[in-house]
C-alpha atoms as a PDB file:
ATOM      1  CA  UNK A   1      99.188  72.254 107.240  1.00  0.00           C
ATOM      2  CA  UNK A   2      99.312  68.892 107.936  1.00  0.00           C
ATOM      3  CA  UNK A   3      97.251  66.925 110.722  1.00  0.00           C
ATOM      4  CA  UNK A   4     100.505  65.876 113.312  1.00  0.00           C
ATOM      5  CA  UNK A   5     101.494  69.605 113.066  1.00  0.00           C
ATOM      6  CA  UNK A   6      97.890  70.530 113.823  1.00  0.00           C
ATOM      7  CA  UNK A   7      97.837  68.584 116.425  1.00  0.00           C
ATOM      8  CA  UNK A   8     100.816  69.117 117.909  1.00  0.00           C
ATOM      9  CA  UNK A   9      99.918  72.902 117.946  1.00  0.00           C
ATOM     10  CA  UNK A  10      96.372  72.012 119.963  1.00  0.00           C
ATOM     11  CA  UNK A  11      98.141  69.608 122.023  1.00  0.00           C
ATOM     12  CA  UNK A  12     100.990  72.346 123.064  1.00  0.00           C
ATOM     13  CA  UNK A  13      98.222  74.770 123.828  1.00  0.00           C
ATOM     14  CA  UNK A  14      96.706  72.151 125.815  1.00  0.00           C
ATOM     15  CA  UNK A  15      99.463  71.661 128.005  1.00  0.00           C
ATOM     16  CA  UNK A  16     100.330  75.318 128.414  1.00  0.00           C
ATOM     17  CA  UNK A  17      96.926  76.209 129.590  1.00  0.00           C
ATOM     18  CA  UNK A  18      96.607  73.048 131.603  1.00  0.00           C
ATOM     19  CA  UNK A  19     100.075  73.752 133.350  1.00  0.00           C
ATOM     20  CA  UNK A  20      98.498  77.908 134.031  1.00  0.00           C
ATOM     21  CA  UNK A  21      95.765  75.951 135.749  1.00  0.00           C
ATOM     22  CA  UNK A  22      97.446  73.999 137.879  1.00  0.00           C
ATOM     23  CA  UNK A  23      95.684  70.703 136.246  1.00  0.00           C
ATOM     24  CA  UNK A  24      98.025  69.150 134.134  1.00  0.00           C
ATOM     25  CA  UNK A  25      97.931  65.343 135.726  1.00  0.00           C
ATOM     26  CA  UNK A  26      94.276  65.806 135.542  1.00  0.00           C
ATOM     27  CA  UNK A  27      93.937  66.457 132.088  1.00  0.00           C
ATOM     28  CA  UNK A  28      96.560  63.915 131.502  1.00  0.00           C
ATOM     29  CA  UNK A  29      94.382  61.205 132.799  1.00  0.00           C
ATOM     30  CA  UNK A  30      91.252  62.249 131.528  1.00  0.00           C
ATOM     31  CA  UNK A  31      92.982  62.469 127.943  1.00  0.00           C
ATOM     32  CA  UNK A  32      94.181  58.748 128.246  1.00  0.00           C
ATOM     33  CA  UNK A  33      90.847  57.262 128.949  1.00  0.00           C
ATOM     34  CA  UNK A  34      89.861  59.425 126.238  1.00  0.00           C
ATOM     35  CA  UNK A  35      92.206  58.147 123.792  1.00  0.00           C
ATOM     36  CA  UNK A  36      91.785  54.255 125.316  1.00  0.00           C
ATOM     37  CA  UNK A  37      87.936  54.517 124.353  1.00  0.00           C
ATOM     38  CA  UNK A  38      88.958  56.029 120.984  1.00  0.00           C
ATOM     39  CA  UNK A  39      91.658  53.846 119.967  1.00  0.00           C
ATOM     40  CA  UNK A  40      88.938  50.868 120.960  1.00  0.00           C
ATOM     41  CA  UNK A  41      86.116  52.067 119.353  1.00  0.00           C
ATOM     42  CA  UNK A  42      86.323  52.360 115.627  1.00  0.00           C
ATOM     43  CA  UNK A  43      82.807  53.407 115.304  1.00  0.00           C
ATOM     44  CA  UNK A  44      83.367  55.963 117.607  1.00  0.00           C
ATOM     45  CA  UNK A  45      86.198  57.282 115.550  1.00  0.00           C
ATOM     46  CA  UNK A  46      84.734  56.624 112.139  1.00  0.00           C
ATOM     47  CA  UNK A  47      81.733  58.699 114.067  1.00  0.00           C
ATOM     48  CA  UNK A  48      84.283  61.765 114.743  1.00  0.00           C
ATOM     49  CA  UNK A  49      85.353  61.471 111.627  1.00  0.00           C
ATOM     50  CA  UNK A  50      82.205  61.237 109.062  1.00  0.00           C
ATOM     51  CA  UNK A  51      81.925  64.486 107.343  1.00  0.00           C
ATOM     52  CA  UNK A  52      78.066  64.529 106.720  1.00  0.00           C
ATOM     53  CA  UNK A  53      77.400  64.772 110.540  1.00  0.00           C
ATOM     54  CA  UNK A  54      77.887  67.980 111.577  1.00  0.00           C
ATOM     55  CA  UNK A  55      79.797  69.797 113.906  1.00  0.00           C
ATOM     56  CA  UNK A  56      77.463  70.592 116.155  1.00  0.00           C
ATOM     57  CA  UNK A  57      75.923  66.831 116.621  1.00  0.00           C
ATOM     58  CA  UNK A  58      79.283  65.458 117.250  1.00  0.00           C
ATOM     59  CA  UNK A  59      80.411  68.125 119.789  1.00  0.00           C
ATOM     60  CA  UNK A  60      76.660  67.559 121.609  1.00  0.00           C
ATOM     61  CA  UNK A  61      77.934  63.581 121.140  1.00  0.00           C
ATOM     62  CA  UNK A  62      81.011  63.769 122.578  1.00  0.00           C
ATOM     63  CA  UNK A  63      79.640  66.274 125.434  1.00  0.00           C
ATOM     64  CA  UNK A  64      77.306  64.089 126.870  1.00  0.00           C
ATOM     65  CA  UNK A  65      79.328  60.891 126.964  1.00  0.00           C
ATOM     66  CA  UNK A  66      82.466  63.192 128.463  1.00  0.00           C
ATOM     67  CA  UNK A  67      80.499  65.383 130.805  1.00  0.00           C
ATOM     68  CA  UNK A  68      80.293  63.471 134.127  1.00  0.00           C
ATOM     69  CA  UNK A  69      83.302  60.932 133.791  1.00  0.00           C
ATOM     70  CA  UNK A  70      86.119  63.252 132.131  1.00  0.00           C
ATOM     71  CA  UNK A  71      85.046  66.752 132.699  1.00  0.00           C
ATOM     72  CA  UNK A  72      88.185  68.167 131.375  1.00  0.00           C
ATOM     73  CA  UNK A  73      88.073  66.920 128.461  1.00  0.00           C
ATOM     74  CA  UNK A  74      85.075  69.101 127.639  1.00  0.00           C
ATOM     75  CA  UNK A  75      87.604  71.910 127.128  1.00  0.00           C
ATOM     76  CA  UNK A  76      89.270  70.302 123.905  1.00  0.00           C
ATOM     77  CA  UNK A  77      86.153  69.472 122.698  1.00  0.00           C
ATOM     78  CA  UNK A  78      85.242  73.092 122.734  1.00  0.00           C
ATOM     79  CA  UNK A  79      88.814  74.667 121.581  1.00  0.00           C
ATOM     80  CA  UNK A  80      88.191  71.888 118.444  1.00  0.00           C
ATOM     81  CA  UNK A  81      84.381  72.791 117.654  1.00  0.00           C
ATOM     82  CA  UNK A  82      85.407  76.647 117.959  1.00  0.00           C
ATOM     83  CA  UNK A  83      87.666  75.791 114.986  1.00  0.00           C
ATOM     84  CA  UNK A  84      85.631  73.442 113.478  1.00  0.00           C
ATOM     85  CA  UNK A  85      88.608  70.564 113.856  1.00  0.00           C
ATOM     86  CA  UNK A  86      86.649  68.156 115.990  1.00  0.00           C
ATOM     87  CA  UNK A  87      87.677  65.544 113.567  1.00  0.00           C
ATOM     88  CA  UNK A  88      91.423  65.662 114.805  1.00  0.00           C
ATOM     89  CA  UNK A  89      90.099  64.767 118.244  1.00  0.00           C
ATOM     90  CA  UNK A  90      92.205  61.486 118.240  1.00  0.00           C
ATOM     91  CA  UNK A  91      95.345  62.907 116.833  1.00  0.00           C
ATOM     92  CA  UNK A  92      95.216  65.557 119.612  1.00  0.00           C
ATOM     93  CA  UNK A  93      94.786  63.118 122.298  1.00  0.00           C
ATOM     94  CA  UNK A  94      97.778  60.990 121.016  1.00  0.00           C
ATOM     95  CA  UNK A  95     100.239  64.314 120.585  1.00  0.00           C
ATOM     96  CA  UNK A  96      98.851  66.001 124.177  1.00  0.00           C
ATOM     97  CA  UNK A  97     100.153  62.197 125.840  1.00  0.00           C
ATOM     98  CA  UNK A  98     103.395  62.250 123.527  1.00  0.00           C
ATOM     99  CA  UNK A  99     104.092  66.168 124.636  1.00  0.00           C
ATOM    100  CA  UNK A 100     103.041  65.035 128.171  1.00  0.00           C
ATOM    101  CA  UNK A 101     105.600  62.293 128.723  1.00  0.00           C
ATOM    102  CA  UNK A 102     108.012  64.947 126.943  1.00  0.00           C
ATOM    103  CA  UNK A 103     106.998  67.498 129.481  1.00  0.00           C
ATOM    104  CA  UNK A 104     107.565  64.980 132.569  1.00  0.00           C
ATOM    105  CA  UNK A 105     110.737  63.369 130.709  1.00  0.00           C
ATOM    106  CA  UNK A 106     109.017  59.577 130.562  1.00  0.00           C
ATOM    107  CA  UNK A 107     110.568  57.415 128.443  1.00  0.00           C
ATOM    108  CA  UNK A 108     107.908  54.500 126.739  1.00  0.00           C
ATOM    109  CA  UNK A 109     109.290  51.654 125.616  1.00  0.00           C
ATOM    110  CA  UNK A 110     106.937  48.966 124.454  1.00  0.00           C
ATOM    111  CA  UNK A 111     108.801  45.117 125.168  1.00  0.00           C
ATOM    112  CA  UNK A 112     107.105  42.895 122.645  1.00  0.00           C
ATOM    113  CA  UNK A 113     107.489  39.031 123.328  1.00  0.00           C
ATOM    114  CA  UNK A 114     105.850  36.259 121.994  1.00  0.00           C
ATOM    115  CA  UNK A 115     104.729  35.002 125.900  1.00  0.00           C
ATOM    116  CA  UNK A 116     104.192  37.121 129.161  1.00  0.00           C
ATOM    117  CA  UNK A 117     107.463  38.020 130.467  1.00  0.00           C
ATOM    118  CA  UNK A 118     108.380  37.755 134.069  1.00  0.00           C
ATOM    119  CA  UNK A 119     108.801  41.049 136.659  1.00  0.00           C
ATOM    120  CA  UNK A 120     112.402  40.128 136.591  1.00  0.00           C
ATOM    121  CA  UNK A 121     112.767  40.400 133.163  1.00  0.00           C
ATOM    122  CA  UNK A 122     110.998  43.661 133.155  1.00  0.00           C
ATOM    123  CA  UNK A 123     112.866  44.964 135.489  1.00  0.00           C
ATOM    124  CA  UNK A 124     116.628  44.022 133.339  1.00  0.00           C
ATOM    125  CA  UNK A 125     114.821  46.161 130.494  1.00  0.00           C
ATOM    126  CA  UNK A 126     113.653  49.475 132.561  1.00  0.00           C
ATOM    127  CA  UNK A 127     117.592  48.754 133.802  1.00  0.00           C
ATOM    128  CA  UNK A 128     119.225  48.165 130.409  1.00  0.00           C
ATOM    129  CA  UNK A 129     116.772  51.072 128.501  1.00  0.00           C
ATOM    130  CA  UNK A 130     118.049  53.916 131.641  1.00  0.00           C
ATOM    131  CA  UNK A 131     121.408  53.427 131.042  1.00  0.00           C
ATOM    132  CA  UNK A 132     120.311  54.692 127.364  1.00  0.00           C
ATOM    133  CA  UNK A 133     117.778  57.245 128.177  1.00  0.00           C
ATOM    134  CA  UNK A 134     117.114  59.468 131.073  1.00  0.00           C
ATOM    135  CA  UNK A 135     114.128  59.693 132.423  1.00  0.00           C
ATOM    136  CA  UNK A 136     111.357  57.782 133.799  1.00  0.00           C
ATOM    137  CA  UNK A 137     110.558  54.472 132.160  1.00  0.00           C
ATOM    138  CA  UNK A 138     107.039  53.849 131.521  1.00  0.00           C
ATOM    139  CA  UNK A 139     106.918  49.982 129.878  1.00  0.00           C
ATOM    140  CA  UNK A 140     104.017  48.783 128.208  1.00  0.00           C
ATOM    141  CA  UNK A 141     103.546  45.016 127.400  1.00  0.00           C
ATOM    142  CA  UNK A 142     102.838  43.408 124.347  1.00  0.00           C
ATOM    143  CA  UNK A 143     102.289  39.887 123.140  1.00  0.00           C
ATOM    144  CA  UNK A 144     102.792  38.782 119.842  1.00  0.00           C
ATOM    145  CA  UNK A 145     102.690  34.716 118.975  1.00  0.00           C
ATOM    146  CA  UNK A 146     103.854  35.327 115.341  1.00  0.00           C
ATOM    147  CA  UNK A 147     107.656  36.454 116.960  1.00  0.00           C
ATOM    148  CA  UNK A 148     108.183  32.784 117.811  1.00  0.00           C
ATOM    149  CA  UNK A 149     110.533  33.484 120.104  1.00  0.00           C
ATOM    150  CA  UNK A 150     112.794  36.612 121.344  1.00  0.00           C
ATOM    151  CA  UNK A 151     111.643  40.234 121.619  1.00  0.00           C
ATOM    152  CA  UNK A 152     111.663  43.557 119.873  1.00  0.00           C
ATOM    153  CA  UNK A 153     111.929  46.508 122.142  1.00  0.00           C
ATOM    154  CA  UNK A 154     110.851  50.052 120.729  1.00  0.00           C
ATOM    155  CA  UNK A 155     111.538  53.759 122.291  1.00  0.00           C
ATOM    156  CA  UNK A 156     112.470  57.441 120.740  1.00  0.00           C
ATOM    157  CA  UNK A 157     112.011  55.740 117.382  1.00  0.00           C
ATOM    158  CA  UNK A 158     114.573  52.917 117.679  1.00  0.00           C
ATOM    159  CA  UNK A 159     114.064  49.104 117.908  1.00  0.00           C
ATOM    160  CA  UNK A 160     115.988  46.399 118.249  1.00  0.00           C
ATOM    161  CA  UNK A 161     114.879  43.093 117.335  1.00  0.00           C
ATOM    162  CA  UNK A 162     116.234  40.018 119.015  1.00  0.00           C
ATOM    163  CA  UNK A 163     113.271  37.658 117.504  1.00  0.00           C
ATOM    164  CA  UNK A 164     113.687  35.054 115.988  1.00  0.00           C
ATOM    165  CA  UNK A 165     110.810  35.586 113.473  1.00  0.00           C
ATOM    166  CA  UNK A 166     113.678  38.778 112.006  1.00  0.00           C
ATOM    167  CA  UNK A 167     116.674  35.854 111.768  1.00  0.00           C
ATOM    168  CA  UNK A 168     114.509  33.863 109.837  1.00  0.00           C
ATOM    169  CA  UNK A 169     113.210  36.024 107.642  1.00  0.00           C
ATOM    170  CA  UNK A 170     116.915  37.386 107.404  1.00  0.00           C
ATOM    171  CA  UNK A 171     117.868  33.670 106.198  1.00  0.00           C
ATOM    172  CA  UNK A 172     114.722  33.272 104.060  1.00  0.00           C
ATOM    173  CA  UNK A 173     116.320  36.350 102.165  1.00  0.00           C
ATOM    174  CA  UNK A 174     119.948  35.261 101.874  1.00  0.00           C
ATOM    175  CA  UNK A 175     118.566  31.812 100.827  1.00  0.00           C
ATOM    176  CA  UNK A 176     116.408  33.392  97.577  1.00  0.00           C
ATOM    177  CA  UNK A 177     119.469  35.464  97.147  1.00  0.00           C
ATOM    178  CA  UNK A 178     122.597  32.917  96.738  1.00  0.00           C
ATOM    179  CA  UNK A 179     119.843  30.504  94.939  1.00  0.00           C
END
């Protein structure tokens, strides 16, 4: 069995028992600062991770740094130690937010620009990406200097790019090609 459908299993129970309890935007939130401190700290992951600390020092670990600012989250931690998976902690976090936005039908689209883009220009993509997609549009900003110029705009597993660092690469390639 493979860790995304591991995860994915955890994360649906998550949801279901989180719904049954009536805390579902709580866990939500808690889950996302989880995953924000995980995704930042790659000592903390490596940490989770290690296989020669065991089980029991990383639950204790993650216990006392969860207990008083994302009390929640203490239930995963148990549901993983119980079947000794604590080292798919991250994985569960990121398919518990991907099954949450599924859940609440939110749409993310990440714009990714070479500059900081105006609230105008935000708002033509969350207009231009709901004529595609129903649902709620959550957009998340990136900034990338190496696109030159242009965007690439990514939801459901689509993209389109409209940088200019993709047209030159495409004419780098027909160059080498009629040479």
């Amino acid at each position: 069995m493979s860790y995304n459908t591991s995860s994915n299993r955890y994360a649906k129970a998550l949801i279901s028992y989180s719904i049954d309890k009536g805390k579902l935007d709580v866990l939500y939130e808690e889950v996302q600062v989880l995953y924000n401190i995980l995704e930042e700290s790659q000592d903390l992951r490596e940490f989770i991770l290690n296989p020669t600390i065991t089980k029991d020092y990383k639950k204790s670990l993650l216990d006392e740094i969860s207990k008083s600012s994302l009390p929640n989250t203490l239930m995963i931690f148990d549901l993983l130690y119980i079947n000794n998976r604590i080292d798919m902690l991250f994985n569960v976090c990121l398919a518990f937010i991907k099954q949450y936005y599924h859940h609440k039908n939110i749409v993310e689209v990440t714009i990714t620009t070479p500059v900081e883009i105006s609230e105008d220009v935000e708002n033509i993509v969350m207009k231009y990406v709901s004529t595609l997609k129903d649902g709620t549009i959550k957009l998340i900003k990136n900034k990338d200097k190496s696109l030159i110029a242009g965007f690439t705009l990514d939801f459901d597993n689509t993209r389109l790019d409209a940088s200019i660092k993709k047209r030159l690469n495409l004419m780098k390639k027909q160059l080498k090609t009629t040479n």
